[in-house]
N, C-alpha and C. Protein backbone atom coordinates (compact mmCIF):
# COMPACT_ATOMS: atom_id res chain seq x y z
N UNK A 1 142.21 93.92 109.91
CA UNK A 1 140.86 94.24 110.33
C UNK A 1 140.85 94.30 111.86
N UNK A 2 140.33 95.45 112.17
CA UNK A 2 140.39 95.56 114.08
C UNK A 2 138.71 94.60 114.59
N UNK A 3 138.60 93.66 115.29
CA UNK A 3 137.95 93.41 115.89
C UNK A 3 137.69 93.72 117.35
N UNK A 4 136.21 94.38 117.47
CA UNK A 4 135.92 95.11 118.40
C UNK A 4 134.42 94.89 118.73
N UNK A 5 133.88 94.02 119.54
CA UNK A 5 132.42 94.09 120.03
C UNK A 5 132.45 95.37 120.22
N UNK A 6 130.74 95.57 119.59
CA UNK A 6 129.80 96.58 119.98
C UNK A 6 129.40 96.38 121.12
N UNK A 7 129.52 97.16 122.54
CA UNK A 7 128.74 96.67 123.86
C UNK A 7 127.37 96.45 123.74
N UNK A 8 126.95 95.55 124.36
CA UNK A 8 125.26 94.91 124.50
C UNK A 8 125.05 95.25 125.71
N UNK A 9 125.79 95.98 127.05
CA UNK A 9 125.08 96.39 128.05
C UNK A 9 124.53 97.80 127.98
N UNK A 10 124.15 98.48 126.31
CA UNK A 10 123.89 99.75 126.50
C UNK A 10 123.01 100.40 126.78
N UNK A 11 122.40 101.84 127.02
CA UNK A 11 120.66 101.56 127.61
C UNK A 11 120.58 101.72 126.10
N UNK A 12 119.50 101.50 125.10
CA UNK A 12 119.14 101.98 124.03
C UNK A 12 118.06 102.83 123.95
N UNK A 13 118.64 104.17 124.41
CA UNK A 13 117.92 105.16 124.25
C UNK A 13 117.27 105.75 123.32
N UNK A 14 115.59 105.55 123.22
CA UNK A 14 114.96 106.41 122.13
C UNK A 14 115.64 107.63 121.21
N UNK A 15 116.10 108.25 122.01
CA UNK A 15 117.04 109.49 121.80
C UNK A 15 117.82 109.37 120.81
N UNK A 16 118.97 108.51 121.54
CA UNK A 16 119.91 108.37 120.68
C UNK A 16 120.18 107.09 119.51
N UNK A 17 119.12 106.34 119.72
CA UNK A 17 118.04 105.49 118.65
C UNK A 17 118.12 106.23 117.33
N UNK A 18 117.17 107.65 117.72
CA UNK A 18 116.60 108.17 116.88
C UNK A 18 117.63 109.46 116.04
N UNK A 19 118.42 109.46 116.85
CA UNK A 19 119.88 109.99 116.02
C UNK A 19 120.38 109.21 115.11
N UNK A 20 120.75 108.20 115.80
CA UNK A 20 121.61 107.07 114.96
C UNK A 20 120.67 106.14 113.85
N UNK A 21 119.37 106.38 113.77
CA UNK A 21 118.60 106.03 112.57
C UNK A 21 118.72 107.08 111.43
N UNK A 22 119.06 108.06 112.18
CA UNK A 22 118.78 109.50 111.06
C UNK A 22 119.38 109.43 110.34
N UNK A 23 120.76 108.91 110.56
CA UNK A 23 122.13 109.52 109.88
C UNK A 23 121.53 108.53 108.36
N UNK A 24 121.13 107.70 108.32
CA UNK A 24 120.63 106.90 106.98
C UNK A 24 119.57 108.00 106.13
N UNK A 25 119.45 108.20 105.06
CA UNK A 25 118.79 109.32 104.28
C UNK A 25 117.90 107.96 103.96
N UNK A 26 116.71 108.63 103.60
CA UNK A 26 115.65 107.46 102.89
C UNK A 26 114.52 109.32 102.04
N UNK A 27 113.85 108.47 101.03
CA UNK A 27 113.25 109.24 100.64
C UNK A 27 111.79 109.81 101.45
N UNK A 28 110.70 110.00 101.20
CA UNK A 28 109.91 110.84 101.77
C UNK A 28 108.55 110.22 100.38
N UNK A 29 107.04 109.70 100.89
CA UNK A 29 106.18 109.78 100.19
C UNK A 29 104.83 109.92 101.18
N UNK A 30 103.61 110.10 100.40
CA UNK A 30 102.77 110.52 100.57
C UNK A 30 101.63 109.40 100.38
N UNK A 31 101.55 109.18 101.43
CA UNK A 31 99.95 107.70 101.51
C UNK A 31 98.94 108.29 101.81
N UNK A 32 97.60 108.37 100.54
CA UNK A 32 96.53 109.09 100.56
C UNK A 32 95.26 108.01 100.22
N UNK A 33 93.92 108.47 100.57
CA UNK A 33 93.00 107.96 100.11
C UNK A 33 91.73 109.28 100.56
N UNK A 34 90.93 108.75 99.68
CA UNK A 34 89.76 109.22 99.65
C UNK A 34 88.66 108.20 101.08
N UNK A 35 88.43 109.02 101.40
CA UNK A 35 87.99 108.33 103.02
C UNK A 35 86.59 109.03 103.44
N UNK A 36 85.25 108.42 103.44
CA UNK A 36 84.13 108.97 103.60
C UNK A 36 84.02 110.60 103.04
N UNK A 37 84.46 110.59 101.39
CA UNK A 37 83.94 111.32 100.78
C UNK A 37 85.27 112.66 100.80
N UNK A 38 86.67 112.95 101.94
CA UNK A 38 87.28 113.55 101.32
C UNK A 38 88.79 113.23 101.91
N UNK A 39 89.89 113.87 101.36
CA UNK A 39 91.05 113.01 101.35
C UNK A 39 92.16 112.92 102.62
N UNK A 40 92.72 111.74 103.36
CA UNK A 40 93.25 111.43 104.28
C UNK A 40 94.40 111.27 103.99
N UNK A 41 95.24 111.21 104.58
CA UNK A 41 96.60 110.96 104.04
C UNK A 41 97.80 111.49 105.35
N UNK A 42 99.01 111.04 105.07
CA UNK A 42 100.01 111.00 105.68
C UNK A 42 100.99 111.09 105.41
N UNK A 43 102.39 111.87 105.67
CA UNK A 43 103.95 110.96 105.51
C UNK A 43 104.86 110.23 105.62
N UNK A 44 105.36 109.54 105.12
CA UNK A 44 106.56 108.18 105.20
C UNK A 44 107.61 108.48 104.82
N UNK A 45 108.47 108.35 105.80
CA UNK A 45 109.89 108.30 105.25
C UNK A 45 110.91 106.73 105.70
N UNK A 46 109.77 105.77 105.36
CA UNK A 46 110.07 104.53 105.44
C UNK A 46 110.04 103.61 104.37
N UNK A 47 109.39 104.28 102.89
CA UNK A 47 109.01 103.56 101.94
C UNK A 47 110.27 103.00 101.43
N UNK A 48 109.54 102.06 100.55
CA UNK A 48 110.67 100.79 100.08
C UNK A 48 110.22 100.00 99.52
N UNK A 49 110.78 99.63 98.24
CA UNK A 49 110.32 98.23 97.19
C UNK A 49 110.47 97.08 97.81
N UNK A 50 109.72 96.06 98.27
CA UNK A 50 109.88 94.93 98.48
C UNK A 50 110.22 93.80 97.52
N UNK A 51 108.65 93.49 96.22
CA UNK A 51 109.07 92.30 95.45
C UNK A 51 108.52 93.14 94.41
N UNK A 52 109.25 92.49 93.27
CA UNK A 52 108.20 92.24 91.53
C UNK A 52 107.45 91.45 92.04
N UNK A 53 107.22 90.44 92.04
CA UNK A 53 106.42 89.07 91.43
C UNK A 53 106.26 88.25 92.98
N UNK A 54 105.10 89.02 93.42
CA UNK A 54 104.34 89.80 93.13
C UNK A 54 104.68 91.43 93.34
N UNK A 55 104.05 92.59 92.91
CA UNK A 55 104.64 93.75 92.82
C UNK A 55 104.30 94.59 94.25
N UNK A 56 105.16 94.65 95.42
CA UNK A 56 105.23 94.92 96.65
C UNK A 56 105.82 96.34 97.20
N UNK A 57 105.17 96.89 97.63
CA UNK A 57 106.27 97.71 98.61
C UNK A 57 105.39 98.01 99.72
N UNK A 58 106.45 98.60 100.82
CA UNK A 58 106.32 98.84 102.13
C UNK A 58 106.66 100.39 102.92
N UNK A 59 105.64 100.71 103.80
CA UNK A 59 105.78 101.51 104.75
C UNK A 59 105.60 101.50 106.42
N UNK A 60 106.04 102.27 106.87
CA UNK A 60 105.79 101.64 108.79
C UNK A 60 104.72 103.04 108.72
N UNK A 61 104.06 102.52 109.83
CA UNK A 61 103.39 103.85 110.37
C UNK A 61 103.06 103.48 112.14
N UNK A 62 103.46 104.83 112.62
CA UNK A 62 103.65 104.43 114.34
C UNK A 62 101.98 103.83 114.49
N UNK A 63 102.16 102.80 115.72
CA UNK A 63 100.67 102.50 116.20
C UNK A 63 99.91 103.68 116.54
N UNK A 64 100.67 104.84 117.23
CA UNK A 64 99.98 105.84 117.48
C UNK A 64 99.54 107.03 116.50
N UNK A 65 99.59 106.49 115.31
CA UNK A 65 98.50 106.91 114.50
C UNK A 65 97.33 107.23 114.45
N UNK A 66 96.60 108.83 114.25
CA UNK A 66 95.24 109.15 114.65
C UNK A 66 94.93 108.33 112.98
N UNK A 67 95.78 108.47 112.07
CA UNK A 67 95.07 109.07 110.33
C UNK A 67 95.35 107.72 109.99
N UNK A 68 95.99 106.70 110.42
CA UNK A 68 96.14 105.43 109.91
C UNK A 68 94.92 104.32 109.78
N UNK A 69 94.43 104.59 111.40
CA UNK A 69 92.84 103.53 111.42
C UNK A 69 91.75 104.30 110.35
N UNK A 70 91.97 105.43 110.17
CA UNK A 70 90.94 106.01 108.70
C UNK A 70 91.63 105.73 107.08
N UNK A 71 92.71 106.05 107.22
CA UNK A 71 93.58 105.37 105.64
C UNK A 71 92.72 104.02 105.43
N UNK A 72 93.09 103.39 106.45
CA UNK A 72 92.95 101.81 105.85
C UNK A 72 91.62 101.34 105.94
N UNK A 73 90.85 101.99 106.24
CA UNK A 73 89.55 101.61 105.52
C UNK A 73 89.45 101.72 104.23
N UNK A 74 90.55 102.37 103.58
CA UNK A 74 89.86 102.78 102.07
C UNK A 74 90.14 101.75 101.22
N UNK A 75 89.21 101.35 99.96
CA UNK A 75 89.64 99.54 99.25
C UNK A 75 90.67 100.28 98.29
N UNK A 76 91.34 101.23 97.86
CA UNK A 76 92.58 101.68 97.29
C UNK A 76 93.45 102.98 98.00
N UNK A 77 94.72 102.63 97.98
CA UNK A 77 95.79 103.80 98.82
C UNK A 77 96.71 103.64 97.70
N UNK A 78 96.91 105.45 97.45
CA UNK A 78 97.76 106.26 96.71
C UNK A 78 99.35 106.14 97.22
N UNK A 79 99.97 106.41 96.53
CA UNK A 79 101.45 106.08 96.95
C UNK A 79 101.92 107.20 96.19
N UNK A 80 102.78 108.12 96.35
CA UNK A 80 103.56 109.45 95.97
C UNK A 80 104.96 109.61 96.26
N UNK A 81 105.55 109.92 95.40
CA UNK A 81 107.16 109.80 95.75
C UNK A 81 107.28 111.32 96.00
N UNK A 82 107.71 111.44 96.85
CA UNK A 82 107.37 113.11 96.99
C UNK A 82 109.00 114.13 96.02
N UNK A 83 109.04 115.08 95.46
CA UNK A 83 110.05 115.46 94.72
C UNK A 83 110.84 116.68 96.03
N UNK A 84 112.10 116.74 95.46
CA UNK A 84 112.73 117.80 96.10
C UNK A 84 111.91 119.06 97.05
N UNK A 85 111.31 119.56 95.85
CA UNK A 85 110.53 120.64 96.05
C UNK A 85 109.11 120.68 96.80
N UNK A 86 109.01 119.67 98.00
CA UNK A 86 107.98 119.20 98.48
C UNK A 86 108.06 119.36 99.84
N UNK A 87 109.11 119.89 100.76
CA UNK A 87 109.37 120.14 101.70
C UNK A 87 108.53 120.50 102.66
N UNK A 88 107.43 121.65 102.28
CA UNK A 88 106.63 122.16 102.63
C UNK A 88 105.66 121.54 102.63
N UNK A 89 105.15 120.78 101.43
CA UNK A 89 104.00 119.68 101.48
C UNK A 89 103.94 119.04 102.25
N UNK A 90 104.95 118.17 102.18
CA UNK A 90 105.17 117.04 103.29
C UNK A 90 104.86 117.69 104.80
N UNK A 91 105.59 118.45 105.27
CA UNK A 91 105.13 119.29 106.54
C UNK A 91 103.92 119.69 106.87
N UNK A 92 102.98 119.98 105.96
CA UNK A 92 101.83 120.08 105.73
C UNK A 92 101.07 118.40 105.93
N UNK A 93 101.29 117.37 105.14
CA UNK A 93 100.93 116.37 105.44
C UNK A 93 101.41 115.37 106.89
N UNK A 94 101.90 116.20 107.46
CA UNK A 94 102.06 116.23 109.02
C UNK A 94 101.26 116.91 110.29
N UNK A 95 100.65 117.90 109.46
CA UNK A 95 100.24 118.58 110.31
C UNK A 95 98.88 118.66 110.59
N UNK A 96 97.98 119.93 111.43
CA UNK A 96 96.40 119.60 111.04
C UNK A 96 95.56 118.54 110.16
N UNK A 97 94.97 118.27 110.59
CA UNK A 97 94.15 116.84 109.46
C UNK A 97 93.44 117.47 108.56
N UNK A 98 92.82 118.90 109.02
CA UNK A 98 91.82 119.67 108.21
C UNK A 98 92.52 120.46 107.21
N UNK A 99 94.04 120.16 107.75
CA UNK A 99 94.70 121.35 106.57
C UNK A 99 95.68 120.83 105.76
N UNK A 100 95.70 119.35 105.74
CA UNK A 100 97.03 118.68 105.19
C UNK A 100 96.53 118.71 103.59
N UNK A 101 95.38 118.85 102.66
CA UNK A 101 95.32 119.18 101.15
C UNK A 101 95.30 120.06 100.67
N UNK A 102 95.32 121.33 102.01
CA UNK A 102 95.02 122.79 101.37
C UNK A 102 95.66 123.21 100.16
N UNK A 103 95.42 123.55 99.17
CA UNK A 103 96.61 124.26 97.99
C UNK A 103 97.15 122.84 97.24
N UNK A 104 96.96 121.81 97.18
CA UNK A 104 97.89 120.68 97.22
C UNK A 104 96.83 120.32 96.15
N UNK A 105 97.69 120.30 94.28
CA UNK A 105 96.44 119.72 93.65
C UNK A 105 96.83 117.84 93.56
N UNK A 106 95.61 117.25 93.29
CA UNK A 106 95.43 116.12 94.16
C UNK A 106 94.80 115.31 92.92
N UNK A 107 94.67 114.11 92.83
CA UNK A 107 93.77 113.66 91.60
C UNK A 107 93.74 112.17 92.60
N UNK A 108 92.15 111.43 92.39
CA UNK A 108 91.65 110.53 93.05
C UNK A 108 91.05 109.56 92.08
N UNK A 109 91.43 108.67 92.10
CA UNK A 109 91.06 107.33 91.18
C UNK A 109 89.45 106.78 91.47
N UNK A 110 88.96 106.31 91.06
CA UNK A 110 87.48 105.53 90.73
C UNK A 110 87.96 105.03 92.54
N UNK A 111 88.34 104.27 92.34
CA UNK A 111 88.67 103.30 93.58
C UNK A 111 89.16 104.28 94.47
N UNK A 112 89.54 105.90 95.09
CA UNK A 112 89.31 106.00 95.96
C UNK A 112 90.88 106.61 96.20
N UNK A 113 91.82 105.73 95.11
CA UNK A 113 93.55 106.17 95.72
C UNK A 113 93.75 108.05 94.81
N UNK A 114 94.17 108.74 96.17
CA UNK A 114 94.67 109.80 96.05
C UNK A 114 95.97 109.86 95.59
N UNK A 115 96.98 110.44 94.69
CA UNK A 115 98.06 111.22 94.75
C UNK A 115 98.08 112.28 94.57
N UNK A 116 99.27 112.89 94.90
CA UNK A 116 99.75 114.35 94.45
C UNK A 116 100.03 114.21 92.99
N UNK A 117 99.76 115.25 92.35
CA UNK A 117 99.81 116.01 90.90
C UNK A 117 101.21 116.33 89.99
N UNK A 118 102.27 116.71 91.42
CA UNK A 118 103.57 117.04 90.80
C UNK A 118 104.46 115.33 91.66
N UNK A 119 104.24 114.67 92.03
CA UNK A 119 104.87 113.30 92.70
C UNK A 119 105.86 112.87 91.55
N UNK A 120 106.72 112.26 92.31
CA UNK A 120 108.13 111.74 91.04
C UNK A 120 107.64 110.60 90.75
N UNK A 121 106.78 109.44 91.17
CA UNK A 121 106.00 108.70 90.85
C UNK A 121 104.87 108.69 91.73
N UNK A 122 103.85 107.70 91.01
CA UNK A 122 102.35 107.42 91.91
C UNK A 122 101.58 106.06 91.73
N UNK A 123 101.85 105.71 92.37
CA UNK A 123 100.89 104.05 92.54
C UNK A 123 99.63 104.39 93.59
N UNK A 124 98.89 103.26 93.00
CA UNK A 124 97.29 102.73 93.15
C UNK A 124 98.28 101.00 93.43
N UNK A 125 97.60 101.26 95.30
CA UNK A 125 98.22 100.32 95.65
C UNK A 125 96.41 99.65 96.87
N UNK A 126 96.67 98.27 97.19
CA UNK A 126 95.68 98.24 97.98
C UNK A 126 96.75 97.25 99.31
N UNK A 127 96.05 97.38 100.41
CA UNK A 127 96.63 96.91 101.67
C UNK A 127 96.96 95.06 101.45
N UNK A 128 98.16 94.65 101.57
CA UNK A 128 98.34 93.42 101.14
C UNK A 128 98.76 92.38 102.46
N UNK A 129 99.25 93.26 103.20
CA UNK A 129 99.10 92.55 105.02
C UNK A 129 99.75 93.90 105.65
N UNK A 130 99.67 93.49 107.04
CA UNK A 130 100.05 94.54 108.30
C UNK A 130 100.78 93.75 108.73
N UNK A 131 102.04 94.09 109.60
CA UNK A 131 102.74 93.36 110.06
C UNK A 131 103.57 93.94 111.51
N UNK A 132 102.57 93.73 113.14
CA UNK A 132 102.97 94.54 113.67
C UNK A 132 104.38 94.25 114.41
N UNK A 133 104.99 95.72 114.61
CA UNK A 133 106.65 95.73 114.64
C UNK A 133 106.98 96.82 115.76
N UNK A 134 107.11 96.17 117.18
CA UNK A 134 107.14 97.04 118.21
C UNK A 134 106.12 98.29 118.00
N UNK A 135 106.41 99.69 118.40
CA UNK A 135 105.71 100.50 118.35
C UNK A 135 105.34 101.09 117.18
N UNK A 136 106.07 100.07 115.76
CA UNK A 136 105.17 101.24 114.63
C UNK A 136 104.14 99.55 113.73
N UNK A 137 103.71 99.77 112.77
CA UNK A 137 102.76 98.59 112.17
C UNK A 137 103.75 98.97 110.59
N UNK A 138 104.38 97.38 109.82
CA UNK A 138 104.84 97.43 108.47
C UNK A 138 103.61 97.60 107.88
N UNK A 139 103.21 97.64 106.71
CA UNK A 139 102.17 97.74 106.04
C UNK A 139 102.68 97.46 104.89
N UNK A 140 102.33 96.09 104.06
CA UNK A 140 102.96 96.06 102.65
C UNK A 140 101.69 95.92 101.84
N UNK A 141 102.00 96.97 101.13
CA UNK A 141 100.93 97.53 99.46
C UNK A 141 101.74 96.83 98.22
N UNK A 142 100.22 96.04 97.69
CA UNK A 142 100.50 95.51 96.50
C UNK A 142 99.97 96.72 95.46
N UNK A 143 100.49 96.70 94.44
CA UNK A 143 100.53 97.59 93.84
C UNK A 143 99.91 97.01 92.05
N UNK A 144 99.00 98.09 91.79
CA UNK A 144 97.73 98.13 90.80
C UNK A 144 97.97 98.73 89.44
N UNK A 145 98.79 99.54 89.81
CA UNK A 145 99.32 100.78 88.52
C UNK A 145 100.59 101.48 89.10
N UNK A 146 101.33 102.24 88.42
CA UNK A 146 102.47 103.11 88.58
C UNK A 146 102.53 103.94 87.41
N UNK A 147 103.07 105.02 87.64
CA UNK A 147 103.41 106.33 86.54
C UNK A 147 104.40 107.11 87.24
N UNK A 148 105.54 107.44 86.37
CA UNK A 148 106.26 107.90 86.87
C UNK A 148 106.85 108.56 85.49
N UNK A 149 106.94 109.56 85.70
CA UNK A 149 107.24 110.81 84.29
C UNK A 149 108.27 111.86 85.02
N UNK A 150 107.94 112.08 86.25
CA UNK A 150 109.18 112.74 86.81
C UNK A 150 110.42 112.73 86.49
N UNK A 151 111.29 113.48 86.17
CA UNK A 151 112.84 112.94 86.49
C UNK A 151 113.65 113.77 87.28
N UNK A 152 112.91 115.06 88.47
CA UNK A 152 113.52 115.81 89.32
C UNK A 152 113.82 114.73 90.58
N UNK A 153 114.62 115.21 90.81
CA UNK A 153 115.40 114.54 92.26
C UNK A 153 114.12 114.72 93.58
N UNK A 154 114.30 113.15 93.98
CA UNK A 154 113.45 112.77 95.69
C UNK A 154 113.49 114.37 96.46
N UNK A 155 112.90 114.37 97.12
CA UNK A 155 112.93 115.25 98.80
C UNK A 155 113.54 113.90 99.50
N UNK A 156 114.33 114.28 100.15
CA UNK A 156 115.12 113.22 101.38
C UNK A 156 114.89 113.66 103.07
N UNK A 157 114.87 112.99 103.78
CA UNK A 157 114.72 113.10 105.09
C UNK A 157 116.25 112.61 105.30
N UNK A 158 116.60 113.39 105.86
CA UNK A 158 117.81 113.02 107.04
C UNK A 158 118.24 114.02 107.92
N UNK A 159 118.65 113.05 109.29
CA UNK A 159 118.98 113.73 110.30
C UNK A 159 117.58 114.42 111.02
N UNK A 160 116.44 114.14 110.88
CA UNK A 160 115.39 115.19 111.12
C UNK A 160 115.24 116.24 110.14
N UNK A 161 115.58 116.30 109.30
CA UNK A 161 115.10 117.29 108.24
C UNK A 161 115.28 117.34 106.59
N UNK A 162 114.92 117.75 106.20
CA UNK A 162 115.05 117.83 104.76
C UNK A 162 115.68 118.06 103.96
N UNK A 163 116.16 117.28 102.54
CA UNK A 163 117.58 117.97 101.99
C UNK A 163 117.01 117.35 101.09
N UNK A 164 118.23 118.00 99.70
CA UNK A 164 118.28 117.29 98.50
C UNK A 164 119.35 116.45 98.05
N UNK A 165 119.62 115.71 97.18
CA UNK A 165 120.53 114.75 96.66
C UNK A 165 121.41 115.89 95.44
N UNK A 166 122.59 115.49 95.58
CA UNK A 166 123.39 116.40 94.59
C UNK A 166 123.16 115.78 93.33
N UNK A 167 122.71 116.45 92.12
CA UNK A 167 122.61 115.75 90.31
C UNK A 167 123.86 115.23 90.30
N UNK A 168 123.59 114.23 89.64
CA UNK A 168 124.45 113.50 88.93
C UNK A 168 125.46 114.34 88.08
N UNK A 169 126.94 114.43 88.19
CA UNK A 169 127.66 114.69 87.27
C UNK A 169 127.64 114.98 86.07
């Protein structure tokens, strides 16, 4: 085994931060709510199961969030696993605020949680703490319901952009 410190005098450049986070693939979902009457929402490519018992998961969202201080007013948030074929959605749920549901069919629970229609899964989740973390906020959602009937392959983020996972053998 070669032993070799990593240098600690390096600058840690945002830049190259944000390269060297990329190279990790993580999936891609969709945090929605119904918000003074119509639907808000955003993308994550930070999601992640935390616990069963109790039933947890987590997303970051930068502090500099316009759509975050309106999400979390809502008393239920949608959770969407976004599928392969979502590329465009997702980009869309990046973009304009007025235009991120256009075309996008959508279904909204009593309580308010939005998902997408074609999602590889969808939880009805409500805000279970914030947990702030340098420049972005954790946010862990306890979770109310799940459905998941999908069995097409995630949309993946890596490197800055979008790809798919090769099928299984």
């Amino acid at each position: 085994m070669n032993v070799a410190p990593l240098s600690t005098n390096q600058d840690l450049d945002p830049t190259r931060l944000r390269e060297a986070f990329g190279i990790f693939p993580s999936g891609v979902v969709a945090v929605a709510a119904e918000v003074d009457g119509r639907p808000v929402g955003l993308a994550a490519s930070s999601f992640t199961s935390v616990s069963l018992d109790p039933p947890l998961v987590s997303f970051s969202v930068a502090n500099t969030s316009k759509t975050w201080p309106q999400l979390r007013r809502a008393a239920h948030l949608g959770v969407t696993i976004l599928a392969a074929h979502h590329g465009d959605v997702c980009r869309q749920l990046a973009g304009p605020v007025e235009e991120r549901f256009e075309g996008v069919d959508i279904t909204a629970t009593e309580q308010g949680a939005v998902t997408l229609d074609e999602g590889l899964a969808r939880f009805d989740c409500t805000i279970h703490r914030e947990v702030e973390a340098g420049d972005h906020t954790i946010v862990l959602l306890e979770l109310h319901a799940v459905e998941h009937a999908d069995t097409s392959l995630p949309l993946v983020f890596h490197r800055s952009g979008f790809g798919r996972m090769a099928k299984p053998a």
